[in-house]
PDB file of N, CA and C in Angstrom:
ATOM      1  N   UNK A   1       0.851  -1.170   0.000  1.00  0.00           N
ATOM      2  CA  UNK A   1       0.000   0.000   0.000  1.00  0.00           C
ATOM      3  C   UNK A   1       0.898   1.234   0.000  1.00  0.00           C
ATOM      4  N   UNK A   2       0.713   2.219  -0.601  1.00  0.00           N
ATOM      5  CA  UNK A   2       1.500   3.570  -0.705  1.00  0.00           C
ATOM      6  C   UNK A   2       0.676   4.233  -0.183  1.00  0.00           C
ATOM      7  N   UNK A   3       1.422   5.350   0.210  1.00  0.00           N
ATOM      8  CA  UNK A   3       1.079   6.461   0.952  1.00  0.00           C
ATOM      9  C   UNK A   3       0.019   7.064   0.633  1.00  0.00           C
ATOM     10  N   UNK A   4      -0.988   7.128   1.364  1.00  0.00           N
ATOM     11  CA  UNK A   4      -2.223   8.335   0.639  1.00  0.00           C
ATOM     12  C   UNK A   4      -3.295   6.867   0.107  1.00  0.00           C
ATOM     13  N   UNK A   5      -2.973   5.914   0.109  1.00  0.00           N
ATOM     14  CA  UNK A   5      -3.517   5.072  -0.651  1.00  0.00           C
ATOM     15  C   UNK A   5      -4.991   4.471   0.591  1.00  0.00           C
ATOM     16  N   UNK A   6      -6.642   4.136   0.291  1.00  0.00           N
ATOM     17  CA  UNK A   6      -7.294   3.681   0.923  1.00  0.00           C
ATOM     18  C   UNK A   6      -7.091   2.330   1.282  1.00  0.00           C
ATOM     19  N   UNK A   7      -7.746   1.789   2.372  1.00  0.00           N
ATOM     20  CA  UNK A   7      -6.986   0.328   2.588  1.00  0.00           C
ATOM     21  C   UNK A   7      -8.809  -0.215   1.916  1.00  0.00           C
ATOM     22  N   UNK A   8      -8.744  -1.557   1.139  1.00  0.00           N
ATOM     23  CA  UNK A   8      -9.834  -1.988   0.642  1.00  0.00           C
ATOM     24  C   UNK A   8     -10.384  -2.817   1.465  1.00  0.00           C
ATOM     25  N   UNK A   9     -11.868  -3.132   1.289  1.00  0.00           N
ATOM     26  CA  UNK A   9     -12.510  -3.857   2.034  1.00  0.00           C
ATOM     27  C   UNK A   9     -11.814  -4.892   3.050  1.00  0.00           C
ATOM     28  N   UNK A  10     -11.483  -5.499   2.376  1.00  0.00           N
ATOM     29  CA  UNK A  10     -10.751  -7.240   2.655  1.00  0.00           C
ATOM     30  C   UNK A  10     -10.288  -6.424   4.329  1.00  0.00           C
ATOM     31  N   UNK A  11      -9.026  -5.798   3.714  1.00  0.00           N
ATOM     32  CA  UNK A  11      -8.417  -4.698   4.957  1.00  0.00           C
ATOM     33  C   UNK A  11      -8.956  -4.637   5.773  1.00  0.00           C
ATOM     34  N   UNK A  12     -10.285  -3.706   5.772  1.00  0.00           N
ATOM     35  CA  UNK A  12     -10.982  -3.053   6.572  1.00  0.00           C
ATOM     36  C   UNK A  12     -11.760  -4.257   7.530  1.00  0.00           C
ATOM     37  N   UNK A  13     -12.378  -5.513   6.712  1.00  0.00           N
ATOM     38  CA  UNK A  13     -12.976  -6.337   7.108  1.00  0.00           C
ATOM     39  C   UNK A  13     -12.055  -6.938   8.157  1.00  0.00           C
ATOM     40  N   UNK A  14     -10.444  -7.238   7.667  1.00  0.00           N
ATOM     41  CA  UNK A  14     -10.300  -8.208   8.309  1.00  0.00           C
ATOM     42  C   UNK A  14      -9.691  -7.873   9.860  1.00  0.00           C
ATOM     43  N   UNK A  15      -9.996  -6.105   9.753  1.00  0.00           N
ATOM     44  CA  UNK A  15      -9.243  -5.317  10.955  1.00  0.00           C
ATOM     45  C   UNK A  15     -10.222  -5.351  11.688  1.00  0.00           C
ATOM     46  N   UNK A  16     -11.452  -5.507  11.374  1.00  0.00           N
ATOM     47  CA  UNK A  16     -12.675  -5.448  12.251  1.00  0.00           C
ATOM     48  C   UNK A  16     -12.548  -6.699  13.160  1.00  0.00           C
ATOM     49  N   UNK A  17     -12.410  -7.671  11.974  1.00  0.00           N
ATOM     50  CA  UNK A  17     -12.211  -9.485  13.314  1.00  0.00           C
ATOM     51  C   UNK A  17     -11.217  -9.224  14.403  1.00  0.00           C
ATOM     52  N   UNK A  18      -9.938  -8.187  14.084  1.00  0.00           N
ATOM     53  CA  UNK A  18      -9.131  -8.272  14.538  1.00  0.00           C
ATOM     54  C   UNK A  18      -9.319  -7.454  15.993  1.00  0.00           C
ATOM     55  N   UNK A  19     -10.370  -6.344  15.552  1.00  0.00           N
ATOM     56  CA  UNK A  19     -10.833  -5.573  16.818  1.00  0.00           C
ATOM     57  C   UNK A  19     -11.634  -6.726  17.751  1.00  0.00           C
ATOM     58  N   UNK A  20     -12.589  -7.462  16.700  1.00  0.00           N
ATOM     59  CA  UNK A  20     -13.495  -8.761  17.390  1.00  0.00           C
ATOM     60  C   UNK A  20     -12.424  -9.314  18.264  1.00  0.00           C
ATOM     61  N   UNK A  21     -11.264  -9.637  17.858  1.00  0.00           N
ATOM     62  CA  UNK A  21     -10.496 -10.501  18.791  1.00  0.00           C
ATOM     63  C   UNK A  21     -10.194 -10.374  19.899  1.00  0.00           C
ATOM     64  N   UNK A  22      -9.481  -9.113  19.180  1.00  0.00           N
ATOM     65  CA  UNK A  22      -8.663  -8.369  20.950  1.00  0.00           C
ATOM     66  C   UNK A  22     -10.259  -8.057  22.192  1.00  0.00           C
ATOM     67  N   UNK A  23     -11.617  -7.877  21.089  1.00  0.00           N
ATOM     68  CA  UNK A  23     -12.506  -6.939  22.369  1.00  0.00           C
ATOM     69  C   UNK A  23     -12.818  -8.828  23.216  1.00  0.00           C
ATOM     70  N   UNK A  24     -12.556  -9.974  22.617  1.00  0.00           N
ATOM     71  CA  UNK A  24     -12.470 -11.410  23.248  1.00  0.00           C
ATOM     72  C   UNK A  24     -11.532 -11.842  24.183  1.00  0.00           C
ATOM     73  N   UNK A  25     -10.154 -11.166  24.094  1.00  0.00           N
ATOM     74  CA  UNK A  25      -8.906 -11.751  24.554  1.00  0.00           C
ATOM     75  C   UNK A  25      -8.882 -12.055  25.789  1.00  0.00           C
ATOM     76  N   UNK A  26      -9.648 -11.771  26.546  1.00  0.00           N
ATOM     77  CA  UNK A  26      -9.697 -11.929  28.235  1.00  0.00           C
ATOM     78  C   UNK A  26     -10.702 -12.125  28.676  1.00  0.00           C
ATOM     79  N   UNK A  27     -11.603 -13.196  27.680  1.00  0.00           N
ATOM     80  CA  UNK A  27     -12.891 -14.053  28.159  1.00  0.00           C
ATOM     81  C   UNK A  27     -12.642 -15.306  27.771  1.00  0.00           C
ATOM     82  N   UNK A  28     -13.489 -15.972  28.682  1.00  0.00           N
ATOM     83  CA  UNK A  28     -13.056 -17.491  28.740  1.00  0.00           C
ATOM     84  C   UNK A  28     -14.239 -18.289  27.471  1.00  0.00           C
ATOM     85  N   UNK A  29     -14.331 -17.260  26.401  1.00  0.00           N
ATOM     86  CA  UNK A  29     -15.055 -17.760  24.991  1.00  0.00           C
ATOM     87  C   UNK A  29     -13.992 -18.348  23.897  1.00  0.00           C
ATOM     88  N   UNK A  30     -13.061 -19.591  24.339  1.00  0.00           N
ATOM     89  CA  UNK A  30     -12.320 -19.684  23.305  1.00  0.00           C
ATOM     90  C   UNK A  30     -13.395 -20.051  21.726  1.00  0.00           C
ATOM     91  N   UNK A  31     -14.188 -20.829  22.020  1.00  0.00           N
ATOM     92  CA  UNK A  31     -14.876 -20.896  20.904  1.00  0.00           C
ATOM     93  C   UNK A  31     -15.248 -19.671  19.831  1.00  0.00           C
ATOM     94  N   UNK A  32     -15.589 -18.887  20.567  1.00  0.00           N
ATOM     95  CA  UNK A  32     -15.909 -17.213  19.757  1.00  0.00           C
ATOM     96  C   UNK A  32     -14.006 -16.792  19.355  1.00  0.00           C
ATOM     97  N   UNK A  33     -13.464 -16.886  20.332  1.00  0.00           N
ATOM     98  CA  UNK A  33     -12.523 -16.230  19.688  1.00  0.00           C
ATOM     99  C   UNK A  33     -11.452 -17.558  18.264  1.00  0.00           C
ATOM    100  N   UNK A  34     -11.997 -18.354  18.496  1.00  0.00           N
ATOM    101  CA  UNK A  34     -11.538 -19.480  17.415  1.00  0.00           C
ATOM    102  C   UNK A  34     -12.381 -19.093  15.994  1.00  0.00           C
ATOM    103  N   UNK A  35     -13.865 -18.375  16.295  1.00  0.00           N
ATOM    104  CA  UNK A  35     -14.185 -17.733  15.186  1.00  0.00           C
ATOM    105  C   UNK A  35     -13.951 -17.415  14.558  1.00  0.00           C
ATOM    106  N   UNK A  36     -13.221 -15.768  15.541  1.00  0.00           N
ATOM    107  CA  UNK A  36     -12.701 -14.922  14.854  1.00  0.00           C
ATOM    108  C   UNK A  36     -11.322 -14.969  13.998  1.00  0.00           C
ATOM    109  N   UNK A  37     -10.707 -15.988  14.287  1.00  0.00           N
ATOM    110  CA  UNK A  37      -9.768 -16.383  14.143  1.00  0.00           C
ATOM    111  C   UNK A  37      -9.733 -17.303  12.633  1.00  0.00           C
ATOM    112  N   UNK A  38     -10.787 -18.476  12.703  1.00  0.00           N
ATOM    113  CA  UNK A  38     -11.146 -18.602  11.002  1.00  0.00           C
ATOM    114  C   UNK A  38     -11.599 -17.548   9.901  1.00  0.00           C
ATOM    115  N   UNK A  39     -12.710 -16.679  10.560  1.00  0.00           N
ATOM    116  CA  UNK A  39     -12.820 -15.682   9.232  1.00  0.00           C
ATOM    117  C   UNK A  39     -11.804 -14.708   9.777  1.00  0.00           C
ATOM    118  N   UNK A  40     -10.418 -14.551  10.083  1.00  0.00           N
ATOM    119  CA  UNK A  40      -9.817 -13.689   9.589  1.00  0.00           C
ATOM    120  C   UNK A  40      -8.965 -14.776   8.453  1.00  0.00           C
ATOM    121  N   UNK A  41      -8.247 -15.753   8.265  1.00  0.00           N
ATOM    122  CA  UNK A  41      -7.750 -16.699   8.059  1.00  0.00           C
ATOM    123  C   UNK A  41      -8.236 -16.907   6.804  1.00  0.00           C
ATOM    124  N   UNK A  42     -10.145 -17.220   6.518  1.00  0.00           N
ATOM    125  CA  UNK A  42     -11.022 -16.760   5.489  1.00  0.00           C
ATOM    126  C   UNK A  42     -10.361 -15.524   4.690  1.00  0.00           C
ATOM    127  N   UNK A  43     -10.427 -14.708   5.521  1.00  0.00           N
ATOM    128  CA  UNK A  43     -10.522 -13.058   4.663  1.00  0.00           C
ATOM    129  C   UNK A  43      -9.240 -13.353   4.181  1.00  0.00           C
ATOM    130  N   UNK A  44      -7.953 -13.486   4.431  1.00  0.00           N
ATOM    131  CA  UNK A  44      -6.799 -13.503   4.262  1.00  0.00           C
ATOM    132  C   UNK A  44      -6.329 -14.329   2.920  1.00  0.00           C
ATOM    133  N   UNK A  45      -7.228 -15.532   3.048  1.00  0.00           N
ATOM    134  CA  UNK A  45      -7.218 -16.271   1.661  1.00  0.00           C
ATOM    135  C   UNK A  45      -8.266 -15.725   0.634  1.00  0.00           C
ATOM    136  N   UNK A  46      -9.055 -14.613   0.738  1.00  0.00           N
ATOM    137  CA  UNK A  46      -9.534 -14.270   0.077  1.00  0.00           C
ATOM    138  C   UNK A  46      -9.217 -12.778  -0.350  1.00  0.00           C
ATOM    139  N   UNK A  47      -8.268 -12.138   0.382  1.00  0.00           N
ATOM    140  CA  UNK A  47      -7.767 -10.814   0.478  1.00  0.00           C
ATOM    141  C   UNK A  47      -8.306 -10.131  -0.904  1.00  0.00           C
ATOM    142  N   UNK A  48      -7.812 -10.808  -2.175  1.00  0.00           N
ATOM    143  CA  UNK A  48      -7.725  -9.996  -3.375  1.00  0.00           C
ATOM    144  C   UNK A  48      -8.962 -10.575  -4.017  1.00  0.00           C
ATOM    145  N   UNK A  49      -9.632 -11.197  -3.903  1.00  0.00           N
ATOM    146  CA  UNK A  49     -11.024 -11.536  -4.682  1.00  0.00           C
ATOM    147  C   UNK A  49     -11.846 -10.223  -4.990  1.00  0.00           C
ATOM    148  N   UNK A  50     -11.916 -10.140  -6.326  1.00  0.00           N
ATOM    149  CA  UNK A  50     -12.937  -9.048  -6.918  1.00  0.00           C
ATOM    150  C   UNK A  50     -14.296  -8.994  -5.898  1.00  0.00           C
ATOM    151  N   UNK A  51     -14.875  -9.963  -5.038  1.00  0.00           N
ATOM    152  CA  UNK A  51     -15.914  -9.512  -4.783  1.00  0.00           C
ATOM    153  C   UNK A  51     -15.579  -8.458  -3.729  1.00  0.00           C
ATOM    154  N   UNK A  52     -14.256  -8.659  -3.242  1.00  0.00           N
ATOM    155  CA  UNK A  52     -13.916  -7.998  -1.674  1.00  0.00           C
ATOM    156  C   UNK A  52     -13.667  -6.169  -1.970  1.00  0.00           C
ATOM    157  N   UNK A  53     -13.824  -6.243  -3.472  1.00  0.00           N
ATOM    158  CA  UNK A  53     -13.224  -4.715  -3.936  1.00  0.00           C
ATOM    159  C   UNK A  53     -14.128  -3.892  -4.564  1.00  0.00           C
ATOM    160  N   UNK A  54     -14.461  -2.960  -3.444  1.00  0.00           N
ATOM    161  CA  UNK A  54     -15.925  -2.193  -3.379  1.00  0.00           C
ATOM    162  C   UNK A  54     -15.649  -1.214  -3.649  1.00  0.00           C
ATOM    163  N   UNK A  55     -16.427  -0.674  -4.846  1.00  0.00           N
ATOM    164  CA  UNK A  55     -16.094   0.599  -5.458  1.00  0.00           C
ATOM    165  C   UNK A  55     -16.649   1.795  -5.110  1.00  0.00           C
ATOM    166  N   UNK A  56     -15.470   3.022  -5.057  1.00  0.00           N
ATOM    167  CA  UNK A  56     -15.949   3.835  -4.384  1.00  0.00           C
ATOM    168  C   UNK A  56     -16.510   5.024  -5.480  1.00  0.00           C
ATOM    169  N   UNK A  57     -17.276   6.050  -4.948  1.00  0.00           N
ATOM    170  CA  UNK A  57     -18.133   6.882  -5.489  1.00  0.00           C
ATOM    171  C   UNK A  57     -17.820   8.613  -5.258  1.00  0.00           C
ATOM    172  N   UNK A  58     -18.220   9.031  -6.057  1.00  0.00           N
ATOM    173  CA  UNK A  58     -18.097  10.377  -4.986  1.00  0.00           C
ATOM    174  C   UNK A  58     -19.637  10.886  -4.583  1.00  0.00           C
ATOM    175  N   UNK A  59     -19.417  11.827  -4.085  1.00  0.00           N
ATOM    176  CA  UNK A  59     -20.714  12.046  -3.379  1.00  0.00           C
ATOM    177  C   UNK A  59     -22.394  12.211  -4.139  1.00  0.00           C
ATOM    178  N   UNK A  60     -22.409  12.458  -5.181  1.00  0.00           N
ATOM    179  CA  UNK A  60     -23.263  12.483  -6.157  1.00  0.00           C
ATOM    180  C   UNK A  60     -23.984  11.568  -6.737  1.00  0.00           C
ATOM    181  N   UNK A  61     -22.869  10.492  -7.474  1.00  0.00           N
ATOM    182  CA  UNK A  61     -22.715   9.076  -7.306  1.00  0.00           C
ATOM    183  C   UNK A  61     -23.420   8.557  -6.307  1.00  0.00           C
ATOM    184  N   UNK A  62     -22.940   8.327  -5.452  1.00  0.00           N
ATOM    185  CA  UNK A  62     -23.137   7.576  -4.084  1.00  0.00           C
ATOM    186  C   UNK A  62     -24.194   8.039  -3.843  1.00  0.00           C
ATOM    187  N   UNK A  63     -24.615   9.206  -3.799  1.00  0.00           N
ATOM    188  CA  UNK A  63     -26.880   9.540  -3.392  1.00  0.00           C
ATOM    189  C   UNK A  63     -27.699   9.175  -4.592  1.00  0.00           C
ATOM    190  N   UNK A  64     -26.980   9.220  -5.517  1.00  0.00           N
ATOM    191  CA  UNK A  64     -27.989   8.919  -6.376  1.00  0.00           C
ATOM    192  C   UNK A  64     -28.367   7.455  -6.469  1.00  0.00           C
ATOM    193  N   UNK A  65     -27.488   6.556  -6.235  1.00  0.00           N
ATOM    194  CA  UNK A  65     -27.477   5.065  -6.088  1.00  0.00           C
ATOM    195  C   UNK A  65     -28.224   4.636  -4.647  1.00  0.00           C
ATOM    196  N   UNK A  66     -27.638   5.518  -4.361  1.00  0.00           N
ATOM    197  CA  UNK A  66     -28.554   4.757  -2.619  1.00  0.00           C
ATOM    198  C   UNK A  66     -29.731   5.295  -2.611  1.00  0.00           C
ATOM    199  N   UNK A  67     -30.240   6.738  -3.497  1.00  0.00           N
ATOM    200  CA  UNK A  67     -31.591   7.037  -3.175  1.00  0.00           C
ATOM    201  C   UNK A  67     -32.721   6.060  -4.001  1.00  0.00           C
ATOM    202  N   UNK A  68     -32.044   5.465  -5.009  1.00  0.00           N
ATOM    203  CA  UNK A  68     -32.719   4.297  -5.869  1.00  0.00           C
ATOM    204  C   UNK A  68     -33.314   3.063  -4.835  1.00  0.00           C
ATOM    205  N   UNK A  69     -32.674   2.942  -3.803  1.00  0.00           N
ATOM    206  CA  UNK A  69     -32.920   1.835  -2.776  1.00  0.00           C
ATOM    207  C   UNK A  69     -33.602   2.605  -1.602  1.00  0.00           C
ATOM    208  N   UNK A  70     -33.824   3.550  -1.583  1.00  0.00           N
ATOM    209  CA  UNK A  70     -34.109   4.266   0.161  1.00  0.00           C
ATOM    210  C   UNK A  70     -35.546   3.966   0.231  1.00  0.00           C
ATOM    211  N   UNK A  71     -36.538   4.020  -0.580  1.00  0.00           N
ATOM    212  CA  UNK A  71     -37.819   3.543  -0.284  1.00  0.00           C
ATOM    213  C   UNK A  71     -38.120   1.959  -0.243  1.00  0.00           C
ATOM    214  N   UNK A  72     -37.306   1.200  -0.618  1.00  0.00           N
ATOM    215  CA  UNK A  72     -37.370  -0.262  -0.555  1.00  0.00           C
ATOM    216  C   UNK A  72     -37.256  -0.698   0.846  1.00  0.00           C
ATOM    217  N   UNK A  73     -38.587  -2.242   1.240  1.00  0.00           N
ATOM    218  CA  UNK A  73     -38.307  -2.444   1.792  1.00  0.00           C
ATOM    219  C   UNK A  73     -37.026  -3.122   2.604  1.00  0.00           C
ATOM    220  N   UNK A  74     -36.552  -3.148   4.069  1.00  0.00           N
ATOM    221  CA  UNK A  74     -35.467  -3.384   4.295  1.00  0.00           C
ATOM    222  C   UNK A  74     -35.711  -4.695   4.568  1.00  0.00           C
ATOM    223  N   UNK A  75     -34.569  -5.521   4.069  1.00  0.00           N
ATOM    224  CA  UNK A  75     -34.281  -7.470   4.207  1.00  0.00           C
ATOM    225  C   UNK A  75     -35.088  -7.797   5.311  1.00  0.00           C
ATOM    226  N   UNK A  76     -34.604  -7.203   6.420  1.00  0.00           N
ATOM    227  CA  UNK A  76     -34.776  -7.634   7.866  1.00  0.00           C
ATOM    228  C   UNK A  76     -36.398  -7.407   8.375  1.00  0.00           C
ATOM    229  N   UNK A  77     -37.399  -6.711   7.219  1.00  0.00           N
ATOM    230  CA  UNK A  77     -38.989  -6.325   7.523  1.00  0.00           C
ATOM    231  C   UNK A  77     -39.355  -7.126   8.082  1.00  0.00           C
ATOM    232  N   UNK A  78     -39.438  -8.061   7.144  1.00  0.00           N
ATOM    233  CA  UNK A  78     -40.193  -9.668   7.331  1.00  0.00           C
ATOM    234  C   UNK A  78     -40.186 -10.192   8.689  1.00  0.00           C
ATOM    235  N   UNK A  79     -38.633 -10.208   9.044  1.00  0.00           N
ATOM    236  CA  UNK A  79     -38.532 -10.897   9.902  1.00  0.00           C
ATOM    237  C   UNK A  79     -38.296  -9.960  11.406  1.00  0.00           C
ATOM    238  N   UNK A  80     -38.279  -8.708  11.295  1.00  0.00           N
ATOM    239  CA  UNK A  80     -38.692  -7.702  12.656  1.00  0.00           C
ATOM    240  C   UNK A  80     -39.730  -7.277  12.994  1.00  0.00           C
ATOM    241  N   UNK A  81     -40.841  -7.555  11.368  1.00  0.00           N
ATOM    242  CA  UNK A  81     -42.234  -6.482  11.545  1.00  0.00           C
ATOM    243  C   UNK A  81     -43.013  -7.532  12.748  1.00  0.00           C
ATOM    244  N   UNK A  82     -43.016  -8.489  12.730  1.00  0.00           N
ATOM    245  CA  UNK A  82     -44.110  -9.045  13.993  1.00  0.00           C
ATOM    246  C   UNK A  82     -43.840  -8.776  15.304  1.00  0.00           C
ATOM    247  N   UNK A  83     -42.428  -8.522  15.841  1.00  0.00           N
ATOM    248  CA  UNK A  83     -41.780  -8.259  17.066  1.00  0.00           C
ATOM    249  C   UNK A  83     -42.167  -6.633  17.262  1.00  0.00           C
ATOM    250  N   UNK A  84     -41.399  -5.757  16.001  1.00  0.00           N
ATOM    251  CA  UNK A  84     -42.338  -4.377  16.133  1.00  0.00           C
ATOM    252  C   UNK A  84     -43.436  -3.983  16.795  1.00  0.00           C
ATOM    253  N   UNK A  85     -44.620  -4.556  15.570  1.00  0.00           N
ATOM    254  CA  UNK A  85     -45.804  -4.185  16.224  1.00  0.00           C
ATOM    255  C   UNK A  85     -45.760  -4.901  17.528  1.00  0.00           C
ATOM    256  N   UNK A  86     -45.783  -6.025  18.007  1.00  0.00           N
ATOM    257  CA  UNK A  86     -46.711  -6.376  19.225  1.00  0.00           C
ATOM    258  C   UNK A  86     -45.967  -5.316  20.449  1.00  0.00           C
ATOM    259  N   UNK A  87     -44.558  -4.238  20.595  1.00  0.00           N
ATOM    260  CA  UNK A  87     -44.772  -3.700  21.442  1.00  0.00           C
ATOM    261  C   UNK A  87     -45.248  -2.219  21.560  1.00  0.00           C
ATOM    262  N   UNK A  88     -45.551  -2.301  22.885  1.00  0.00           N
ATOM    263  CA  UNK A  88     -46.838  -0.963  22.621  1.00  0.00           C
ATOM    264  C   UNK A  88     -45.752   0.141  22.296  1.00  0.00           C
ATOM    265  N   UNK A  89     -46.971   1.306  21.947  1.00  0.00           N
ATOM    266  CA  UNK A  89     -46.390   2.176  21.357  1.00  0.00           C
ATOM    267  C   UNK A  89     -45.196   2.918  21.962  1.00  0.00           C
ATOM    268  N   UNK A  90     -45.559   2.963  23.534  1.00  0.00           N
ATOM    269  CA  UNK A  90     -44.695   4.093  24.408  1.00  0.00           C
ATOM    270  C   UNK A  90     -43.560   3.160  24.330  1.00  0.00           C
ATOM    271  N   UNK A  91     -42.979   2.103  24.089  1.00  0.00           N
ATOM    272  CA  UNK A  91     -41.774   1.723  23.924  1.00  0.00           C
ATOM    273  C   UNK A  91     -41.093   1.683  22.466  1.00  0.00           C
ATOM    274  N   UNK A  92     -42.006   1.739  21.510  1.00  0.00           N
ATOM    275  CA  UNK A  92     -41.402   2.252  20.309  1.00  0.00           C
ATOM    276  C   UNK A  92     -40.864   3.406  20.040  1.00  0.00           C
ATOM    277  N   UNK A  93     -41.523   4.378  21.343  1.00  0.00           N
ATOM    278  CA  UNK A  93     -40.815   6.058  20.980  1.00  0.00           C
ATOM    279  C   UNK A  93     -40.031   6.053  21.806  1.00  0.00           C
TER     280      UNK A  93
END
């Protein structure tokens, strides 16, 4: 990587497990931290795979693409809208 240069997904992803790890290091979850430990291992063998290399936008770009999606419903509807409604309202606000 050169100077000035963004670090790409893969990077970014695999610094996140790495935060996952250390925020594990002094709990008695070896299993979780054996997790984290395969998908970094994952990411690492996958470092340079085109899917891991997310293209960036500038700001114009980037609203106009995401405003194409902003009224769609979100993945997770389906499966949050029944938990939603059943609590009452004064805990939704």
């Amino acid at each position: 990587m050169t100077m000035g240069e963004k670090p790409g997904l893969g990077e970014l992803l695999l610094g996140t497990e790495g935060l996952a790890l250390l925020r594990l290091a002094f709990t008695g979850d070896k299993a979780m931290r054996q997790a984290r430990v395969t998908e970094m291992r994952d990411l690492l063998a996958h470092l340079e795979d085109p899917e891991l290399a997310a293209p960036e936008h500038d700001l114009q770009r980037g609203y106009a693409l995401w405003s194409e999606t902003y009224d769609a419903p979100l993945r997770l509807s389906s499966i949050e809208e029944d938990a939603t409604w059943e609590r009452p309202v004064s805990a939704a606000i």
